[in-house]
C-alpha atoms as a PDB file:
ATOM      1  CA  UNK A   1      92.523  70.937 -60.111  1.00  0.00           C
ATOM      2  CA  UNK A   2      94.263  67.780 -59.389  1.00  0.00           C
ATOM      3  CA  UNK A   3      96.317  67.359 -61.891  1.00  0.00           C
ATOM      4  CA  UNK A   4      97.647  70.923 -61.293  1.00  0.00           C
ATOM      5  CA  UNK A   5      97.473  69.806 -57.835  1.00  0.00           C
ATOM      6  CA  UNK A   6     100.011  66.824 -59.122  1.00  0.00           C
ATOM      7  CA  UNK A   7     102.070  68.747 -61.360  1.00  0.00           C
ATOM      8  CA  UNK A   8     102.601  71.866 -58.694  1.00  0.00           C
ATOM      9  CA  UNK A   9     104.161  69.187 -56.354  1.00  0.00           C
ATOM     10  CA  UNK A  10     106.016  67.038 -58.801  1.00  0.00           C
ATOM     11  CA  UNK A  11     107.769  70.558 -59.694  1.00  0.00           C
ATOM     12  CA  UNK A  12     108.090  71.669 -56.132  1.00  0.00           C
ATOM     13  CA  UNK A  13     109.857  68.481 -54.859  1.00  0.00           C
ATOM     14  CA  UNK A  14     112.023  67.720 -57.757  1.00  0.00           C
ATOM     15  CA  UNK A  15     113.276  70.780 -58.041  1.00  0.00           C
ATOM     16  CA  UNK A  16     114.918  70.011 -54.175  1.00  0.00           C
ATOM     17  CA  UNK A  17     115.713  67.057 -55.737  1.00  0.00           C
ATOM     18  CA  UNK A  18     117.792  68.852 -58.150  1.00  0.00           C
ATOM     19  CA  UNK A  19     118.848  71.219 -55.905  1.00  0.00           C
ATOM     20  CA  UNK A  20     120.356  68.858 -53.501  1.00  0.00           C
ATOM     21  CA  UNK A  21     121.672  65.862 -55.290  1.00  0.00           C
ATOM     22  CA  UNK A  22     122.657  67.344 -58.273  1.00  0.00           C
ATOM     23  CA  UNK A  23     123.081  71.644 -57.634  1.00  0.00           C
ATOM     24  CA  UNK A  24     124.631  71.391 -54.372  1.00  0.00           C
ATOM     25  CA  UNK A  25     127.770  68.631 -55.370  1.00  0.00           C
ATOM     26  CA  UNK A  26     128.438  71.188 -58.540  1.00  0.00           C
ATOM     27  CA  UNK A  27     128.098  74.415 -55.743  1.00  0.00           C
ATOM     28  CA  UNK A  28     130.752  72.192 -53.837  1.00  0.00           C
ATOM     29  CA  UNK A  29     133.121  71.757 -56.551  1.00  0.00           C
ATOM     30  CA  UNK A  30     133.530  75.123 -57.363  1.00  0.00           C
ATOM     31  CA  UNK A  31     136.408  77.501 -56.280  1.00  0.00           C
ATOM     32  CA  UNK A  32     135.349  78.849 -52.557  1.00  0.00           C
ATOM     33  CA  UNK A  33     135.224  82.511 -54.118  1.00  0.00           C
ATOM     34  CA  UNK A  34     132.615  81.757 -56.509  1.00  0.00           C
ATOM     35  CA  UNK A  35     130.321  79.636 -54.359  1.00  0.00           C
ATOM     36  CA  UNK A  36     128.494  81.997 -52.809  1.00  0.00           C
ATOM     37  CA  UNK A  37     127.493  83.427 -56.171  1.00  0.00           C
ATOM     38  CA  UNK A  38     126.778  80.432 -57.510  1.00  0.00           C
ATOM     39  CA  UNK A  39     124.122  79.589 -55.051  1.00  0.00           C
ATOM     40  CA  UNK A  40     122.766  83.199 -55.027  1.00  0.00           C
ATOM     41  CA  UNK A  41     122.212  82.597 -58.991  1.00  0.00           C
ATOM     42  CA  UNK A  42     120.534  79.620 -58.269  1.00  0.00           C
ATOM     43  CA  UNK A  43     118.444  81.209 -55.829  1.00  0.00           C
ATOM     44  CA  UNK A  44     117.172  83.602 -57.512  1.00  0.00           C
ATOM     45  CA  UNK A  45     116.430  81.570 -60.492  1.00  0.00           C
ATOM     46  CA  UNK A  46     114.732  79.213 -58.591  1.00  0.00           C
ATOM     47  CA  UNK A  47     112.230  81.868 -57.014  1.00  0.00           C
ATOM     48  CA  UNK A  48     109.706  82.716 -59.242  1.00  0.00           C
ATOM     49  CA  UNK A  49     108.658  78.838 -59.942  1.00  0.00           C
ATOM     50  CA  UNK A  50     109.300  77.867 -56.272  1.00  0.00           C
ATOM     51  CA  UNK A  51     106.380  80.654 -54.953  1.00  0.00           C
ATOM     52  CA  UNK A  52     103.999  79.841 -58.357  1.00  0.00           C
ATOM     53  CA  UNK A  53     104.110  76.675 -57.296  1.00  0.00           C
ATOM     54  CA  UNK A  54     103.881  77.391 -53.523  1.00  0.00           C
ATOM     55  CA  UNK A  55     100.881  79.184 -54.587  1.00  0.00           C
ATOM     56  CA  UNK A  56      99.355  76.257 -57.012  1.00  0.00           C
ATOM     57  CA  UNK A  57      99.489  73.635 -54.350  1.00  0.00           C
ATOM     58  CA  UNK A  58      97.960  75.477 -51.714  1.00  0.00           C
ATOM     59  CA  UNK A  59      94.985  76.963 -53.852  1.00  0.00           C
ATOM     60  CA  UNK A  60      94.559  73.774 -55.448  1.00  0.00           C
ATOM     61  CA  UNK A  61      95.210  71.433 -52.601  1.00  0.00           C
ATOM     62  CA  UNK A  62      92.188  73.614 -50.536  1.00  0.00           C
ATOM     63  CA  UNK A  63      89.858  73.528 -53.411  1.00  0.00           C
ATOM     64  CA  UNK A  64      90.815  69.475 -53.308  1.00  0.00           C
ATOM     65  CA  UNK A  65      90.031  69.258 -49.820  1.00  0.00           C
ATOM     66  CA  UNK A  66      86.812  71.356 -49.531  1.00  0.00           C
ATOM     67  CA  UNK A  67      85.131  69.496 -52.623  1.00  0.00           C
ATOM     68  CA  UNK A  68      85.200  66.198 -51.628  1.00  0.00           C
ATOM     69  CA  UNK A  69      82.242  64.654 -50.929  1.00  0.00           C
ATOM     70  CA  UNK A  70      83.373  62.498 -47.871  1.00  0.00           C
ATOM     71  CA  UNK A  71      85.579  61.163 -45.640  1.00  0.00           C
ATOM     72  CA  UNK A  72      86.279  57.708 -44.128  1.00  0.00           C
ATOM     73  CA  UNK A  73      87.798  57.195 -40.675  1.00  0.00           C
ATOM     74  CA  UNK A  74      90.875  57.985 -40.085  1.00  0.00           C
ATOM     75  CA  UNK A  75      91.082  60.683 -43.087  1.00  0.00           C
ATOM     76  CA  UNK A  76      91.842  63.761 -41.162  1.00  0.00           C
ATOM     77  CA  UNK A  77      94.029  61.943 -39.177  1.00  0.00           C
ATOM     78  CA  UNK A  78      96.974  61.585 -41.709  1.00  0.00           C
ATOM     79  CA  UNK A  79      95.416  64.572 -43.314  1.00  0.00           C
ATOM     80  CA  UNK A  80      96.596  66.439 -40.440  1.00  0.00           C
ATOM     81  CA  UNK A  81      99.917  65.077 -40.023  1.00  0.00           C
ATOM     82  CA  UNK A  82     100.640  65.862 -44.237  1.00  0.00           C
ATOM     83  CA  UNK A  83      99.488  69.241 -43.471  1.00  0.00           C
ATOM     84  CA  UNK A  84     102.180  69.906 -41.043  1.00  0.00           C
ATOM     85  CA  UNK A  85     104.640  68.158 -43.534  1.00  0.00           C
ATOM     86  CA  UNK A  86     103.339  70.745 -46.141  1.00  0.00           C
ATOM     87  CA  UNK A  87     103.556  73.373 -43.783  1.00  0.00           C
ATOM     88  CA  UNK A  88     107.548  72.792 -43.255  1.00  0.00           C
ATOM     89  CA  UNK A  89     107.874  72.474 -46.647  1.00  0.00           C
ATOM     90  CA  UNK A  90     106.569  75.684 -47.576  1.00  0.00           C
ATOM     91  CA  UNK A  91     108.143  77.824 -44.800  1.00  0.00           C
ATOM     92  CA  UNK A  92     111.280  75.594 -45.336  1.00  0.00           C
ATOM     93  CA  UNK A  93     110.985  76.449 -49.082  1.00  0.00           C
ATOM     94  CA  UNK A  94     110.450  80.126 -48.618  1.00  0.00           C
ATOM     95  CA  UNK A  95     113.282  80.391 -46.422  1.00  0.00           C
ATOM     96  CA  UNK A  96     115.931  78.396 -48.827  1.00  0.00           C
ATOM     97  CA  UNK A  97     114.823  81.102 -51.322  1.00  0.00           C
ATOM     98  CA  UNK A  98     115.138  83.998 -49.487  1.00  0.00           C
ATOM     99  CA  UNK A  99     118.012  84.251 -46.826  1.00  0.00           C
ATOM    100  CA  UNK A 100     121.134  85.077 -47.877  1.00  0.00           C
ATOM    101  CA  UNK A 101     122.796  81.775 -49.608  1.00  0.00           C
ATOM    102  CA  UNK A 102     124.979  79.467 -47.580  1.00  0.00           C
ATOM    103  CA  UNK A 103     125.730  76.388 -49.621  1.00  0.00           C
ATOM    104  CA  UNK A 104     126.295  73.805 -46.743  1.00  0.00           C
ATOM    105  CA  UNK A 105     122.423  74.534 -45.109  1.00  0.00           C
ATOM    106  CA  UNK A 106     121.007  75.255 -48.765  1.00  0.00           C
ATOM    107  CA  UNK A 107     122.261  71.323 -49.077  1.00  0.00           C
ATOM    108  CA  UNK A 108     120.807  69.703 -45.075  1.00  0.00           C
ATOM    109  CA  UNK A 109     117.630  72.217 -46.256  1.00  0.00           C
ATOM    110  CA  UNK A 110     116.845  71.135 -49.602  1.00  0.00           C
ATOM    111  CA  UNK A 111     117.545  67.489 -48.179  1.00  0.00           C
ATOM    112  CA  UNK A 112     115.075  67.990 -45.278  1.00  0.00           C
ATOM    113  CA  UNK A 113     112.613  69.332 -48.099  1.00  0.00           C
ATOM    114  CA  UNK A 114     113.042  66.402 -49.804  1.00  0.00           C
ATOM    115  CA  UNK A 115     112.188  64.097 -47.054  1.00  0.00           C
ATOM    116  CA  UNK A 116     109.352  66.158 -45.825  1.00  0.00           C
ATOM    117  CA  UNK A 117     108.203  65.834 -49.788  1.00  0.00           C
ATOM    118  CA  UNK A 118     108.683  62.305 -50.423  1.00  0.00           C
ATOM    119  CA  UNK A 119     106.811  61.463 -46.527  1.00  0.00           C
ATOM    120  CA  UNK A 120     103.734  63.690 -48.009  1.00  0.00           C
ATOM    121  CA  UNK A 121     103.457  61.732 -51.109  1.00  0.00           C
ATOM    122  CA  UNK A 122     103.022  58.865 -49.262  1.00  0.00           C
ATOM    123  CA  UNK A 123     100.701  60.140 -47.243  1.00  0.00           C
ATOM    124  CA  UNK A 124      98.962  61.877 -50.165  1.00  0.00           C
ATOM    125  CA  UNK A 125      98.892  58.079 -51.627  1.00  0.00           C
ATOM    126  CA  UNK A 126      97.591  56.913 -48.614  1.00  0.00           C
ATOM    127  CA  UNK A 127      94.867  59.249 -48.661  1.00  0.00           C
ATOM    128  CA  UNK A 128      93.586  58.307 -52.170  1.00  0.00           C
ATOM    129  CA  UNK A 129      93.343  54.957 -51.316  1.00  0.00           C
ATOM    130  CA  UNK A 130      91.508  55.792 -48.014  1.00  0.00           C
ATOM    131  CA  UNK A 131      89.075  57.623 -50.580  1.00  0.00           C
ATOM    132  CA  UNK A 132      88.591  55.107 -53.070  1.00  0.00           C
ATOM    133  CA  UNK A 133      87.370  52.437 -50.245  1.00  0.00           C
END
């Protein structure tokens, strides 16, 4: 479970990796007319990996959480403050895939994914080290 746990996440925030430093300056470059369908394409193929991977981390990051054995000081702490970083990620990732697609938000969105991402990782790191103490 945690290396699906791993591998759900890796997927999730790369592919707003993708999507914002390398989709959205191709997206940009395009004539004005076909932008809009451009990032609608993208959406769309984009959806069915962004909610089985939604899915994956959630399932697998509970089962994480509800086997463990123990947990030192300050654990739920930052476990806490990456769960709200999950939670924007997942409503912020849900609504990038679903609203109707405006390339100049897709781009601050995907970005703010990113961040959100890359600040749970760390955390996530954090947390393992907490752990192996």
């Amino acid at each position: 479970m945690r290396w699906i746990h791993i591998a759900s996440v890796v997927a999730l925030i790369g592919g707003f990796i993708y999507a914002r430093f390398v989709l959205a300056p191709v997206i940009a470059s395009a004539a004005p007319a076909q932008q809009n369908s451009l990032a609608a394409a993208a959406q769309s193929a984009f959806r069915p990996l962004l909610f089985t991977v939604i899915a994956t981390v959630l399932i697998s990051g509970i089962y994480n959480y509800a086997t463990k054995a123990s947990f030192p000081p300050t654990y739920h702490m930052w476990m806490g403050i990456k769960l709200l970083l999950v939670l924007h990620i997942a409503a912020s990732a849900i609504l990038y895939s679903v609203r109707p697609p405006n390339p100049a938000k897709s781009s601050r969105t995907a970005l703010s994914i990113t961040i959100s991402g890359l600040a749970a990782i760390l955390i996530a790191n954090y947390l393992r080290y907490l752990s192996l103490r």
